[in-house]
PDB file of N, CA and C in Angstrom:
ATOM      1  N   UNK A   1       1.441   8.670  25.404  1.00  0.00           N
ATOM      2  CA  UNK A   1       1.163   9.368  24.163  1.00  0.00           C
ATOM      3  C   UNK A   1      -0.060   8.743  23.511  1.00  0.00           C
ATOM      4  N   UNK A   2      -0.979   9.527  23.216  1.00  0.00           N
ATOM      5  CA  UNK A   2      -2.642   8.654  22.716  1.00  0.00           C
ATOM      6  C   UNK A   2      -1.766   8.763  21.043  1.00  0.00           C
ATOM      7  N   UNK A   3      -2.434   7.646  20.831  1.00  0.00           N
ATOM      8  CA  UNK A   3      -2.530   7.095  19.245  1.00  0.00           C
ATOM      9  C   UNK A   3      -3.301   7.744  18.805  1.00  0.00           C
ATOM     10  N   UNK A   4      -2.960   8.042  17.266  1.00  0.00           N
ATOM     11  CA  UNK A   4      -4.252   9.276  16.316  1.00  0.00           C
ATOM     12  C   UNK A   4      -5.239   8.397  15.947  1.00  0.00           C
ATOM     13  N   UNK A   5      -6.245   8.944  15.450  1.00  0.00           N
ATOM     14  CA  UNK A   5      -7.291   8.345  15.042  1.00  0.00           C
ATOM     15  C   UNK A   5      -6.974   7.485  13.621  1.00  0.00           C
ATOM     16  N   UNK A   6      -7.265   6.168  13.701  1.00  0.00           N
ATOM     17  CA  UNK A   6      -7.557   5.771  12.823  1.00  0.00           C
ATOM     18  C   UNK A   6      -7.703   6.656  10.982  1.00  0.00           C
ATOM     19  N   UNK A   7      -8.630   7.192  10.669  1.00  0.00           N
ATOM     20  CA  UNK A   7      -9.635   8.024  10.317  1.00  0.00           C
ATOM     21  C   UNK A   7      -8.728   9.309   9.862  1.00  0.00           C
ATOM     22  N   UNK A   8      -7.585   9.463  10.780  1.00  0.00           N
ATOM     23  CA  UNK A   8      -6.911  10.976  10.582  1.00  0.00           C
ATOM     24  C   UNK A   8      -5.362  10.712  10.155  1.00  0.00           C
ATOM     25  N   UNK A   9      -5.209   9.363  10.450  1.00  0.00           N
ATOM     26  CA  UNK A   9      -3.988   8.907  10.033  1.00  0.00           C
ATOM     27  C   UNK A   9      -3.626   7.780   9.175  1.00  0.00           C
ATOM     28  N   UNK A  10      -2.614   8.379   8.267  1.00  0.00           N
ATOM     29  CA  UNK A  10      -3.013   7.087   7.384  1.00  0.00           C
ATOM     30  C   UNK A  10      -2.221   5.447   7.731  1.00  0.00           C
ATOM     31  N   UNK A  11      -0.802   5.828   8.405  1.00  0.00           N
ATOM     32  CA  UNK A  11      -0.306   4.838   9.029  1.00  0.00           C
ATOM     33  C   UNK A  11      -1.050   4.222   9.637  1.00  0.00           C
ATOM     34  N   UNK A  12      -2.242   4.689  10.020  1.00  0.00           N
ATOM     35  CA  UNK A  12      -3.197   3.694  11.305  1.00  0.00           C
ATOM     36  C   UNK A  12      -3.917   3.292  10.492  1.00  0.00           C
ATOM     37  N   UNK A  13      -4.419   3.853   9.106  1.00  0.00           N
ATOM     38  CA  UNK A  13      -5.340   3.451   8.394  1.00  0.00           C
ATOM     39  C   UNK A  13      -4.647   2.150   7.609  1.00  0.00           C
ATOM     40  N   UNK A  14      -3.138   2.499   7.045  1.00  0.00           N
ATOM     41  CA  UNK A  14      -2.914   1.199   6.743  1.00  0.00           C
ATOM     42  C   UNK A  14      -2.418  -0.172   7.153  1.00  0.00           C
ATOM     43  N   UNK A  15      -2.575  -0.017   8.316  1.00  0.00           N
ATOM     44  CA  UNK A  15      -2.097  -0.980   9.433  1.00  0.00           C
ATOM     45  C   UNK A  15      -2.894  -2.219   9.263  1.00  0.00           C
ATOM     46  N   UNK A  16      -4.105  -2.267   8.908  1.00  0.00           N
ATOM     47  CA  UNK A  16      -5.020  -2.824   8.935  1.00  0.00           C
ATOM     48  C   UNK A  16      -4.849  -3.611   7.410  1.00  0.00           C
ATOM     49  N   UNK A  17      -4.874  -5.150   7.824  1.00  0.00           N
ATOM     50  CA  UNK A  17      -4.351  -5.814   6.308  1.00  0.00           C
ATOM     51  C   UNK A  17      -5.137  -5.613   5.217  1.00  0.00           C
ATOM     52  N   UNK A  18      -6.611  -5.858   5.895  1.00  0.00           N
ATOM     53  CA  UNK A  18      -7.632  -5.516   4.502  1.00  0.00           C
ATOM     54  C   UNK A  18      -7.748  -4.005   3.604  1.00  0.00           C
ATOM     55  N   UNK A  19      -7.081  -3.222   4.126  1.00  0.00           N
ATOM     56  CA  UNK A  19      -7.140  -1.920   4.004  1.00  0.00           C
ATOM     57  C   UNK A  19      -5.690  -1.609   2.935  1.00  0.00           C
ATOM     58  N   UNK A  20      -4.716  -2.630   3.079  1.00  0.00           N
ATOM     59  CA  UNK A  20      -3.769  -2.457   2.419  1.00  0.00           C
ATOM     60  C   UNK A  20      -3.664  -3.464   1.180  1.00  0.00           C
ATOM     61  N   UNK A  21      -4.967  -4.577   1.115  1.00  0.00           N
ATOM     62  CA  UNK A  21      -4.917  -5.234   0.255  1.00  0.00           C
ATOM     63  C   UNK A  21      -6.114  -4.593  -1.134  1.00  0.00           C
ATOM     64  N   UNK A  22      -7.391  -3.673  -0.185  1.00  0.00           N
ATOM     65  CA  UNK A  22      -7.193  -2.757  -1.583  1.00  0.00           C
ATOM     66  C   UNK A  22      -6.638  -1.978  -1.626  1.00  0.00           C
ATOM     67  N   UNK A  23      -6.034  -1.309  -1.187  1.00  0.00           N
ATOM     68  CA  UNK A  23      -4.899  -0.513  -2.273  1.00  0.00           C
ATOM     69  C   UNK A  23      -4.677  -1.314  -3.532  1.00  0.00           C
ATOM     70  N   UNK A  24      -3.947  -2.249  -3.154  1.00  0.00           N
ATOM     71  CA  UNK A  24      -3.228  -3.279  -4.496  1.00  0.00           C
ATOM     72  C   UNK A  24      -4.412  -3.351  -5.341  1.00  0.00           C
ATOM     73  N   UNK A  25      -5.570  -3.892  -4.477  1.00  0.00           N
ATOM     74  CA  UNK A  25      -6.583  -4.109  -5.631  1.00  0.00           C
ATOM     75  C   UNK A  25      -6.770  -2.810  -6.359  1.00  0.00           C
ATOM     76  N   UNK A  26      -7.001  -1.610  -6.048  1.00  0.00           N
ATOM     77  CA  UNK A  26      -7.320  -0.439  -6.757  1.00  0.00           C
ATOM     78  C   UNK A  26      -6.114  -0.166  -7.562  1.00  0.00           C
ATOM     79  N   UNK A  27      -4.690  -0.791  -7.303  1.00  0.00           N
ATOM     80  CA  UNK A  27      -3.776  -0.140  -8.187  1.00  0.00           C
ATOM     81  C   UNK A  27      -4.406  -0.514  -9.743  1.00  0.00           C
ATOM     82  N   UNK A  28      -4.984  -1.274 -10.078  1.00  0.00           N
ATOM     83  CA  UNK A  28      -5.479  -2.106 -11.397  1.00  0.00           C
ATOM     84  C   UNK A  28      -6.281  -0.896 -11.809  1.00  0.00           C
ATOM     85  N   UNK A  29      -6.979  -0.216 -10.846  1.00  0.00           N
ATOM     86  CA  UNK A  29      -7.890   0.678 -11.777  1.00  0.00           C
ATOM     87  C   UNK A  29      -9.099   0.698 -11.018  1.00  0.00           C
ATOM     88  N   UNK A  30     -10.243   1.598 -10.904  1.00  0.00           N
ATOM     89  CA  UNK A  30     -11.571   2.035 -10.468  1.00  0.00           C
ATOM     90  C   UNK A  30     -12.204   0.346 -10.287  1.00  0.00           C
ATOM     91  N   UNK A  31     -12.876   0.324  -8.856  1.00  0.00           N
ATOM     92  CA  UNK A  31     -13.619  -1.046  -8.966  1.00  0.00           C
ATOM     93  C   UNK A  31     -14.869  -0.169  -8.122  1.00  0.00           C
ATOM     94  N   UNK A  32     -15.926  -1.115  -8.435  1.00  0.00           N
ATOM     95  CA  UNK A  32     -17.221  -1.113  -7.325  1.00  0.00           C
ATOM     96  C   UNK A  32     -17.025  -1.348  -5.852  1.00  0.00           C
ATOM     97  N   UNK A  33     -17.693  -1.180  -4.889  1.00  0.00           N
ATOM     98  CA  UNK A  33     -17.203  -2.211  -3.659  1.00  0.00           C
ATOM     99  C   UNK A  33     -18.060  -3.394  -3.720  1.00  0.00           C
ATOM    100  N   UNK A  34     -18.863  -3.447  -4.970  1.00  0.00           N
ATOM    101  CA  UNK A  34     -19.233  -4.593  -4.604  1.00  0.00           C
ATOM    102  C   UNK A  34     -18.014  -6.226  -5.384  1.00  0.00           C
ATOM    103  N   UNK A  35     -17.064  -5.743  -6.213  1.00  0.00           N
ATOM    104  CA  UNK A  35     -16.159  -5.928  -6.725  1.00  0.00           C
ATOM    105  C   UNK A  35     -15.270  -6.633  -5.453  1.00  0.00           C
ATOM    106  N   UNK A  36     -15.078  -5.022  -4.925  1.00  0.00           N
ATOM    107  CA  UNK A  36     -13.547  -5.550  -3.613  1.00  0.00           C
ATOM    108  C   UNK A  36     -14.331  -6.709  -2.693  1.00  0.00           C
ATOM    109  N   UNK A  37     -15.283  -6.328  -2.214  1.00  0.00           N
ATOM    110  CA  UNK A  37     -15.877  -7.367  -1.407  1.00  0.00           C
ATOM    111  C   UNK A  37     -15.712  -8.411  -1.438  1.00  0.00           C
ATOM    112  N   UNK A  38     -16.196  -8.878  -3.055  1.00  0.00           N
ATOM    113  CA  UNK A  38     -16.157 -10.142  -3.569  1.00  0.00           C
ATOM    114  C   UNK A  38     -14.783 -10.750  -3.720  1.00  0.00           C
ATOM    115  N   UNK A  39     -14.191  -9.862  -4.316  1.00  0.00           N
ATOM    116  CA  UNK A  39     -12.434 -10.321  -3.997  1.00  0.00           C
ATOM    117  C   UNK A  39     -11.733 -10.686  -2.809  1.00  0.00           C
ATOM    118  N   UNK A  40     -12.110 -10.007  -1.780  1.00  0.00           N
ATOM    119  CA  UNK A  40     -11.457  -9.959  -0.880  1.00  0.00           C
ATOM    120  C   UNK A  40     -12.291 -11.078   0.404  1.00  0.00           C
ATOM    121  N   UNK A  41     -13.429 -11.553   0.179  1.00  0.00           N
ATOM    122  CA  UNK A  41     -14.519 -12.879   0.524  1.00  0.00           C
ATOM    123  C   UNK A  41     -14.845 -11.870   1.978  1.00  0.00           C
ATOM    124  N   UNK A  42     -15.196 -10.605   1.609  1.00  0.00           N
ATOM    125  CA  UNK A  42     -15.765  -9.993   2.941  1.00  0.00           C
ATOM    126  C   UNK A  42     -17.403  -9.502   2.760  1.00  0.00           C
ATOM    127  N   UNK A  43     -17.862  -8.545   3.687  1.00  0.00           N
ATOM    128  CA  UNK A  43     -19.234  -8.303   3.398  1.00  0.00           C
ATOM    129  C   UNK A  43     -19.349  -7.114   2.549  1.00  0.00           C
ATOM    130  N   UNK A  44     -20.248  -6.571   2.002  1.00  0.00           N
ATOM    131  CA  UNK A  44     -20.315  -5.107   1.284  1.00  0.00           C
ATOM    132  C   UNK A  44     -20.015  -4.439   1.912  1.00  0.00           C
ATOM    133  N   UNK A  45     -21.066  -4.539   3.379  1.00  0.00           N
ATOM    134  CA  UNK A  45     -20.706  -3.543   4.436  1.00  0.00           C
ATOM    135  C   UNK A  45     -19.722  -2.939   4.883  1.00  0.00           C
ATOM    136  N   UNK A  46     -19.153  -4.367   5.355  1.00  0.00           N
ATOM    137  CA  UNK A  46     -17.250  -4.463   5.866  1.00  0.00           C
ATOM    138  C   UNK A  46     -16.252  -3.605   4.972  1.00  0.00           C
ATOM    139  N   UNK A  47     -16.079  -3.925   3.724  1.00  0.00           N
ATOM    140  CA  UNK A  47     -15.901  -3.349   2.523  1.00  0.00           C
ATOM    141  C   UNK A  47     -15.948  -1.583   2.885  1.00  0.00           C
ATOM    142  N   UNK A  48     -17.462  -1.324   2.467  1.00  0.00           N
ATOM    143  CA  UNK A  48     -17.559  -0.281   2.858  1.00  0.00           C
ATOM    144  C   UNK A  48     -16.817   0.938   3.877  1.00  0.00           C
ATOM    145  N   UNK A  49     -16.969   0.245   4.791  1.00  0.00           N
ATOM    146  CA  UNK A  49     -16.257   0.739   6.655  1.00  0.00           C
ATOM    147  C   UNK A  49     -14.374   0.998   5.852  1.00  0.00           C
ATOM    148  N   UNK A  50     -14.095   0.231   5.209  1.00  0.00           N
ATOM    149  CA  UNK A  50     -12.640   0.330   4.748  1.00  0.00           C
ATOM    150  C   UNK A  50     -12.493   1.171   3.946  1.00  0.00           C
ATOM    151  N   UNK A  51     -13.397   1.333   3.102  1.00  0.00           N
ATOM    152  CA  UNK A  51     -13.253   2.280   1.644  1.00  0.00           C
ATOM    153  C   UNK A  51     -13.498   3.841   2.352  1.00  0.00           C
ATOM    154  N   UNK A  52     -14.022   4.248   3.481  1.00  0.00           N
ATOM    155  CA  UNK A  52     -14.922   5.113   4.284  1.00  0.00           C
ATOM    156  C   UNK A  52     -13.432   5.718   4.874  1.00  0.00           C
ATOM    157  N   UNK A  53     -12.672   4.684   5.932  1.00  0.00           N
ATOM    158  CA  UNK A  53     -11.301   5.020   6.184  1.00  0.00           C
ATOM    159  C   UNK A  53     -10.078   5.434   5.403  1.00  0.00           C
ATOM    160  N   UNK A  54     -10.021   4.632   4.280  1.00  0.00           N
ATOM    161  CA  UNK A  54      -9.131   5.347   3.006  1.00  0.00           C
ATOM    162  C   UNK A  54      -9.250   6.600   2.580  1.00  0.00           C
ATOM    163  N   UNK A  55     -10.668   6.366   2.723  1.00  0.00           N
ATOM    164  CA  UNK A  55     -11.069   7.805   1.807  1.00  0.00           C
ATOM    165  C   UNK A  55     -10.503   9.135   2.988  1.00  0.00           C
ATOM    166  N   UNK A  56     -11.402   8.930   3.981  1.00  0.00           N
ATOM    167  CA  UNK A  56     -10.834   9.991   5.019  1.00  0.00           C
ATOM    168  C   UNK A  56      -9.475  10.192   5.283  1.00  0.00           C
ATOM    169  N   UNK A  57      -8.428   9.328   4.706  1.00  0.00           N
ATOM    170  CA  UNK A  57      -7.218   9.549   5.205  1.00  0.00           C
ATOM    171  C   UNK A  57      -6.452  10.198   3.880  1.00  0.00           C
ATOM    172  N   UNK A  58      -7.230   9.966   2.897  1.00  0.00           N
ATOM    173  CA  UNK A  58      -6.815  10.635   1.274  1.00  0.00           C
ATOM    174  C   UNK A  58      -5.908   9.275   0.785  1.00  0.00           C
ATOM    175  N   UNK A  59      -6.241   8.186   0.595  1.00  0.00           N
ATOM    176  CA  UNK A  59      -5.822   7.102  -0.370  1.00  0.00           C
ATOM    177  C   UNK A  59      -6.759   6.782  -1.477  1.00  0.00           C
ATOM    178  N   UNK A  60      -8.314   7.130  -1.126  1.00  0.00           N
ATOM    179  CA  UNK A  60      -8.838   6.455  -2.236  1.00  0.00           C
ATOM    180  C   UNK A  60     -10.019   7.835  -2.333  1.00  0.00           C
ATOM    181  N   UNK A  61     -10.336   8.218  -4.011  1.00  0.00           N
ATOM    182  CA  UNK A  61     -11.394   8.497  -3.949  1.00  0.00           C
ATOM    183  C   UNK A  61     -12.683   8.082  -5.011  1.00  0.00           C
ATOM    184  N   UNK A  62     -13.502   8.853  -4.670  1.00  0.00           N
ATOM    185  CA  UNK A  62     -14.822   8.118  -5.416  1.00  0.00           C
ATOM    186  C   UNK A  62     -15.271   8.536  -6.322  1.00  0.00           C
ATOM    187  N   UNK A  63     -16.502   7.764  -7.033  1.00  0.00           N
ATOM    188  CA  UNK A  63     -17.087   8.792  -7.970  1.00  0.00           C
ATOM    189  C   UNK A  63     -18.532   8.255  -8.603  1.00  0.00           C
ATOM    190  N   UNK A  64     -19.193   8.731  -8.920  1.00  0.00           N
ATOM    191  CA  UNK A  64     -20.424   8.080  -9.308  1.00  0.00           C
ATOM    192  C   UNK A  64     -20.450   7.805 -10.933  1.00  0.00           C
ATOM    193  N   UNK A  65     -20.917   6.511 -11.078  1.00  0.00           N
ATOM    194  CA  UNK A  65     -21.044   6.320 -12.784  1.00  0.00           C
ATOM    195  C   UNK A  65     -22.720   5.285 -12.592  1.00  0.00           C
ATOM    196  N   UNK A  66     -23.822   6.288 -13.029  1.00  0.00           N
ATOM    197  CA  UNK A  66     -24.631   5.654 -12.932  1.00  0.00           C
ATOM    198  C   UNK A  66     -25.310   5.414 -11.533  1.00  0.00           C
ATOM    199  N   UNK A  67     -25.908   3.947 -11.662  1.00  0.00           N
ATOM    200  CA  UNK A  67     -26.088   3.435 -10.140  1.00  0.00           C
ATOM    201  C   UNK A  67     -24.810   3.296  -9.350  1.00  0.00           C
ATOM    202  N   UNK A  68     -23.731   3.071  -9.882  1.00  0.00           N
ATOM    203  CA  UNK A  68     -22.900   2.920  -9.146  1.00  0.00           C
ATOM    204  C   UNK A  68     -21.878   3.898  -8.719  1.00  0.00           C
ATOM    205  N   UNK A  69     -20.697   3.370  -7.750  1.00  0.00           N
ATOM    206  CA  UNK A  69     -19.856   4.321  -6.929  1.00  0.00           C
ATOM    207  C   UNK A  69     -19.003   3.267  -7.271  1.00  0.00           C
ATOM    208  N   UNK A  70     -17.507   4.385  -7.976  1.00  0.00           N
ATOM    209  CA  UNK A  70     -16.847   3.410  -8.049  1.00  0.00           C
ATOM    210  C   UNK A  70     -15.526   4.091  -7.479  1.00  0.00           C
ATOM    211  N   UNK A  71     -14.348   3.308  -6.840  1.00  0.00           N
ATOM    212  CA  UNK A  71     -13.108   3.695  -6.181  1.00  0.00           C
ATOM    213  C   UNK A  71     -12.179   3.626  -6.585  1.00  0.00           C
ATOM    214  N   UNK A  72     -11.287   4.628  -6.667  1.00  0.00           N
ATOM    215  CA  UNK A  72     -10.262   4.183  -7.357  1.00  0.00           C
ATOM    216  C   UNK A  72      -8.855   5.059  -6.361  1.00  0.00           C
ATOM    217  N   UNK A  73      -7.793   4.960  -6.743  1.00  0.00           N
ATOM    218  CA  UNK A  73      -6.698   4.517  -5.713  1.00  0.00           C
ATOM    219  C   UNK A  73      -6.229   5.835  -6.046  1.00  0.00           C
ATOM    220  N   UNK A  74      -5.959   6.251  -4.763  1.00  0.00           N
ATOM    221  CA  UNK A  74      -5.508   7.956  -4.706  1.00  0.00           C
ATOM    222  C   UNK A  74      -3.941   8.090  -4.228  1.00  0.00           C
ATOM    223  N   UNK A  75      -2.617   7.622  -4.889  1.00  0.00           N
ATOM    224  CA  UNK A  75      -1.465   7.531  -4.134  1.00  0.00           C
ATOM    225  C   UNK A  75      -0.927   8.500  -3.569  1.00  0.00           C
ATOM    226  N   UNK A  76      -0.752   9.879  -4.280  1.00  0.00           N
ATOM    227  CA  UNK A  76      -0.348  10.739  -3.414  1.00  0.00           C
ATOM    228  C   UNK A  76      -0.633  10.437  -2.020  1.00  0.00           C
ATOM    229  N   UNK A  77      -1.501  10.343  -1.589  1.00  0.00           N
ATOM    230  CA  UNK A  77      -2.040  10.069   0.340  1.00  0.00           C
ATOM    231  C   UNK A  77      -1.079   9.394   0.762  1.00  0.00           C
ATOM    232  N   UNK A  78      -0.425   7.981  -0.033  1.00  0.00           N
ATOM    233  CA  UNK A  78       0.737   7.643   0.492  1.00  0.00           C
ATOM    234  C   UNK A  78       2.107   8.308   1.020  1.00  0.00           C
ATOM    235  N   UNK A  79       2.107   9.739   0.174  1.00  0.00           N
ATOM    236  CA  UNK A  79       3.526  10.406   0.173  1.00  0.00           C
ATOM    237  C   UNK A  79       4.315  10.446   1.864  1.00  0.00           C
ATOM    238  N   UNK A  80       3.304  10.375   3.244  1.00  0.00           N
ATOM    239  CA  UNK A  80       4.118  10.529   4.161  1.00  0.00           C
ATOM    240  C   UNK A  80       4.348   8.975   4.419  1.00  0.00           C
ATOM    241  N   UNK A  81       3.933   7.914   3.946  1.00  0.00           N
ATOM    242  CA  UNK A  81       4.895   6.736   4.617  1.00  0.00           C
ATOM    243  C   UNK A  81       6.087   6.835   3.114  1.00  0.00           C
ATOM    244  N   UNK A  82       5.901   7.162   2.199  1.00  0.00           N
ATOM    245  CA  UNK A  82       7.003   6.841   1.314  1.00  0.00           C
ATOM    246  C   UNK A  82       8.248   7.652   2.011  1.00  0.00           C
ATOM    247  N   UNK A  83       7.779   8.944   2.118  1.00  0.00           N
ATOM    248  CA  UNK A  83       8.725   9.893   2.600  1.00  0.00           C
ATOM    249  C   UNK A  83       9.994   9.425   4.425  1.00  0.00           C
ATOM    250  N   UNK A  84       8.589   8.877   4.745  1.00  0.00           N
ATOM    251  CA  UNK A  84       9.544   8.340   6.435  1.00  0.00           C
ATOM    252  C   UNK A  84       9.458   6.581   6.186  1.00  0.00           C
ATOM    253  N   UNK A  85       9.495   5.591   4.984  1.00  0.00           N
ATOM    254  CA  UNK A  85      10.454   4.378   4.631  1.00  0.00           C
ATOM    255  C   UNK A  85      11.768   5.227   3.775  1.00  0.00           C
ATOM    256  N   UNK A  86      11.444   6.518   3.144  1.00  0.00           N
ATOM    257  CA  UNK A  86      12.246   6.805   2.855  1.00  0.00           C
ATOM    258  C   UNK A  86      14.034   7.210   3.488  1.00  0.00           C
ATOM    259  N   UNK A  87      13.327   6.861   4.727  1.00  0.00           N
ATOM    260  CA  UNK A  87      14.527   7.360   5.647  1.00  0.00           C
ATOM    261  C   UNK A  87      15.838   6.231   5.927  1.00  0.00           C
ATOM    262  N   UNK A  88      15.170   4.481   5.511  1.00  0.00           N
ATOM    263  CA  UNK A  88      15.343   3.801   5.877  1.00  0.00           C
ATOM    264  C   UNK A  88      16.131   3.015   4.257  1.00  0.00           C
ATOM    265  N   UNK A  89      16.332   3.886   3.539  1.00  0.00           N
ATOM    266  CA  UNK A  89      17.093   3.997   1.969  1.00  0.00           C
ATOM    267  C   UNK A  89      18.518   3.220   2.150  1.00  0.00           C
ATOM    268  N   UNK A  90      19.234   4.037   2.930  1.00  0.00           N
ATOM    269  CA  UNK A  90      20.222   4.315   3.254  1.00  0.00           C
ATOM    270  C   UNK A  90      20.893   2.665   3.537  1.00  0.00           C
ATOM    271  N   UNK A  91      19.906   2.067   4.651  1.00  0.00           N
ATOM    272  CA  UNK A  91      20.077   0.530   5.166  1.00  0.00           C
ATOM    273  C   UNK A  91      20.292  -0.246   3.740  1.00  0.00           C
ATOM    274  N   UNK A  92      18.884   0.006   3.075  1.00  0.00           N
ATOM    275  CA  UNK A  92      18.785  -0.958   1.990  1.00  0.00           C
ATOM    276  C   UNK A  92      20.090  -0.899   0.918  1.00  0.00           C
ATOM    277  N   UNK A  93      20.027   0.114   0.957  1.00  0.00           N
ATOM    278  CA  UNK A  93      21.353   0.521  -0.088  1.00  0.00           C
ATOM    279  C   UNK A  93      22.590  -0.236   0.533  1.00  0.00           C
ATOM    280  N   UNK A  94      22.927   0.051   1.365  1.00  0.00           N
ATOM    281  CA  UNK A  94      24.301  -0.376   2.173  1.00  0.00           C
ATOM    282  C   UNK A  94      24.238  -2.368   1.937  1.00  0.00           C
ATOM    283  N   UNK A  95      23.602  -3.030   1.970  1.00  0.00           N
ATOM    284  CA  UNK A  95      22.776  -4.170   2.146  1.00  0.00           C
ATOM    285  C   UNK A  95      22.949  -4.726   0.283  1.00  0.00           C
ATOM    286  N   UNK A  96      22.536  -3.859  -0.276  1.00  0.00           N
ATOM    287  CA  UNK A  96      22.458  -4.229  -1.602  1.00  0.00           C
ATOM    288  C   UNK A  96      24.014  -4.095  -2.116  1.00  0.00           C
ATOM    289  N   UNK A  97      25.006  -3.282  -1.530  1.00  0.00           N
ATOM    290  CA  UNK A  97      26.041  -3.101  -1.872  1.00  0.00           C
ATOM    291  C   UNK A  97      26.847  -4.120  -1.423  1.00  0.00           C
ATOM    292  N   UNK A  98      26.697  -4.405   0.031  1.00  0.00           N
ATOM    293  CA  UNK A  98      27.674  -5.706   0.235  1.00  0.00           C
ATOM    294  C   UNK A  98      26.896  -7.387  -0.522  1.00  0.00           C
ATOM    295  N   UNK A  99      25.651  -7.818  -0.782  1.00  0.00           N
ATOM    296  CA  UNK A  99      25.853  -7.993  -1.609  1.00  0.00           C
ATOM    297  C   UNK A  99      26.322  -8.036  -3.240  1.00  0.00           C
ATOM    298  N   UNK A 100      26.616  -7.198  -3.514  1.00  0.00           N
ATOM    299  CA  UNK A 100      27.052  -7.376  -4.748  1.00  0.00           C
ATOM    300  C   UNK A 100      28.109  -7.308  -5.085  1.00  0.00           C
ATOM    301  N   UNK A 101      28.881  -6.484  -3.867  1.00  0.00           N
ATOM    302  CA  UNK A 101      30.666  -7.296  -3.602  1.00  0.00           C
ATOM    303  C   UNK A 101      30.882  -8.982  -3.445  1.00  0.00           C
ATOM    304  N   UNK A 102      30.384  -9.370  -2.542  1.00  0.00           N
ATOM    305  CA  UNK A 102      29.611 -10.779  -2.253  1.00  0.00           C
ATOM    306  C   UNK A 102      29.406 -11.412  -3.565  1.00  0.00           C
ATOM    307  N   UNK A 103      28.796 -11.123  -4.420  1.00  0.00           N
ATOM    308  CA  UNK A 103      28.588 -12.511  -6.051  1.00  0.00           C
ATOM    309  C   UNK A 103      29.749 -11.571  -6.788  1.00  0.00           C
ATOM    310  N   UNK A 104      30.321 -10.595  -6.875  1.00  0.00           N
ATOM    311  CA  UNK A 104      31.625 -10.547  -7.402  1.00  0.00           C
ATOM    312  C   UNK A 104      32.209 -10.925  -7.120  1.00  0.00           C
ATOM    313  N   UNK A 105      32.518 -11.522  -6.021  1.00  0.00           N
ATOM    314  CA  UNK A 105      33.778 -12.492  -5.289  1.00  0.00           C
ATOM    315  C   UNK A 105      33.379 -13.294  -5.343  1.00  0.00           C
ATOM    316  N   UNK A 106      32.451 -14.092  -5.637  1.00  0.00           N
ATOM    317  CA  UNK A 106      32.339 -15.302  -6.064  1.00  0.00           C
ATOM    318  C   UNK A 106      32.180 -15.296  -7.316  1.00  0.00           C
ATOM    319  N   UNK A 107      32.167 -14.506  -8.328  1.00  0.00           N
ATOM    320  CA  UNK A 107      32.538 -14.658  -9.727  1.00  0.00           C
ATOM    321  C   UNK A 107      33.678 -14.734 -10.157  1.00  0.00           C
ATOM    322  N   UNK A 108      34.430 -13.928  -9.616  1.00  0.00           N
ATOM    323  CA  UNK A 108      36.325 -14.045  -9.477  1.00  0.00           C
ATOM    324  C   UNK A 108      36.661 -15.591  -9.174  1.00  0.00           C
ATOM    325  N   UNK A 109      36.082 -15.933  -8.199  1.00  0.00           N
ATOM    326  CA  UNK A 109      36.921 -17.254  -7.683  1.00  0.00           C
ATOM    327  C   UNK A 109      36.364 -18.562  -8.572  1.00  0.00           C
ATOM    328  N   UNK A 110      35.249 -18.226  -9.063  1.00  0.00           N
ATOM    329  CA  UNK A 110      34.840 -19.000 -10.196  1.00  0.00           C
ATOM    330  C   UNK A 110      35.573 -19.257 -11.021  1.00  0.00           C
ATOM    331  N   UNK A 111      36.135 -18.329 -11.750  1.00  0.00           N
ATOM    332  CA  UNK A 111      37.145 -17.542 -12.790  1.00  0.00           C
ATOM    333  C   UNK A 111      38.544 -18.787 -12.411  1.00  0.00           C
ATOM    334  N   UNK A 112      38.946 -18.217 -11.340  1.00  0.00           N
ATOM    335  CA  UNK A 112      40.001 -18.404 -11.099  1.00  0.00           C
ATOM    336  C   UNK A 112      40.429 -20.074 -11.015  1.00  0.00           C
ATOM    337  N   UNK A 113      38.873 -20.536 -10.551  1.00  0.00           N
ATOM    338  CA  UNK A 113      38.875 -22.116 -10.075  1.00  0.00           C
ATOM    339  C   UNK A 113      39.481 -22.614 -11.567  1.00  0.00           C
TER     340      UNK A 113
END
């Protein structure tokens, strides 16, 4: 089975750590890339090539103010990994429930000590 493109998918797009660390950075709000760059101790260029992939996959878009281009964080694009971790609810839930039977029974026996 060939793997999708990079470029066309966003799971492939966010696979890539630097690619998922702006996100976070853009959750704050519109930055430059010359901003993320600097944050992130990469090149403009490099930068660039990432912001180029987001964009094509619909996570981030752009906009001009001035000389500059600035990015800011497009979440909807996320909706198909939320939708298929969404599948995986069910685990967490089950997990969160036996803990919390778990420190009720040890609040009882607290009690009781």
């Amino acid at each position: 089975m060939a793997r999708a493109a990079t470029t066309s998918d966003v799971f492939n797009a966010i696979a890539e750590p630097q690619r998922r660390q702006i996100l976070v950075l853009l959750r704050g709000g519109e930055r430059p890339v010359t901003d993320l760059a600097q944050e992130l101790g990469m090149t403009q260029p490099g930068a660039s090539k990432h912001l180029r992939v987001l964009r094509e996959v619909g996570l981030v878009r752009d906009r001009k103010e001035g000389k500059q281009r600035l990015y800011g964080l497009d979440a909807r694009g996320l909706r198909p990994v939320h939708e298929w971790t969404g599948g995986f609810e069910r685990f967490w839930n089950e997990s969160f429930d036996r803990l919390d039977a778990y420190v009720q029974d040890l609040k009882q026996a607290r009690q009781e000590d």
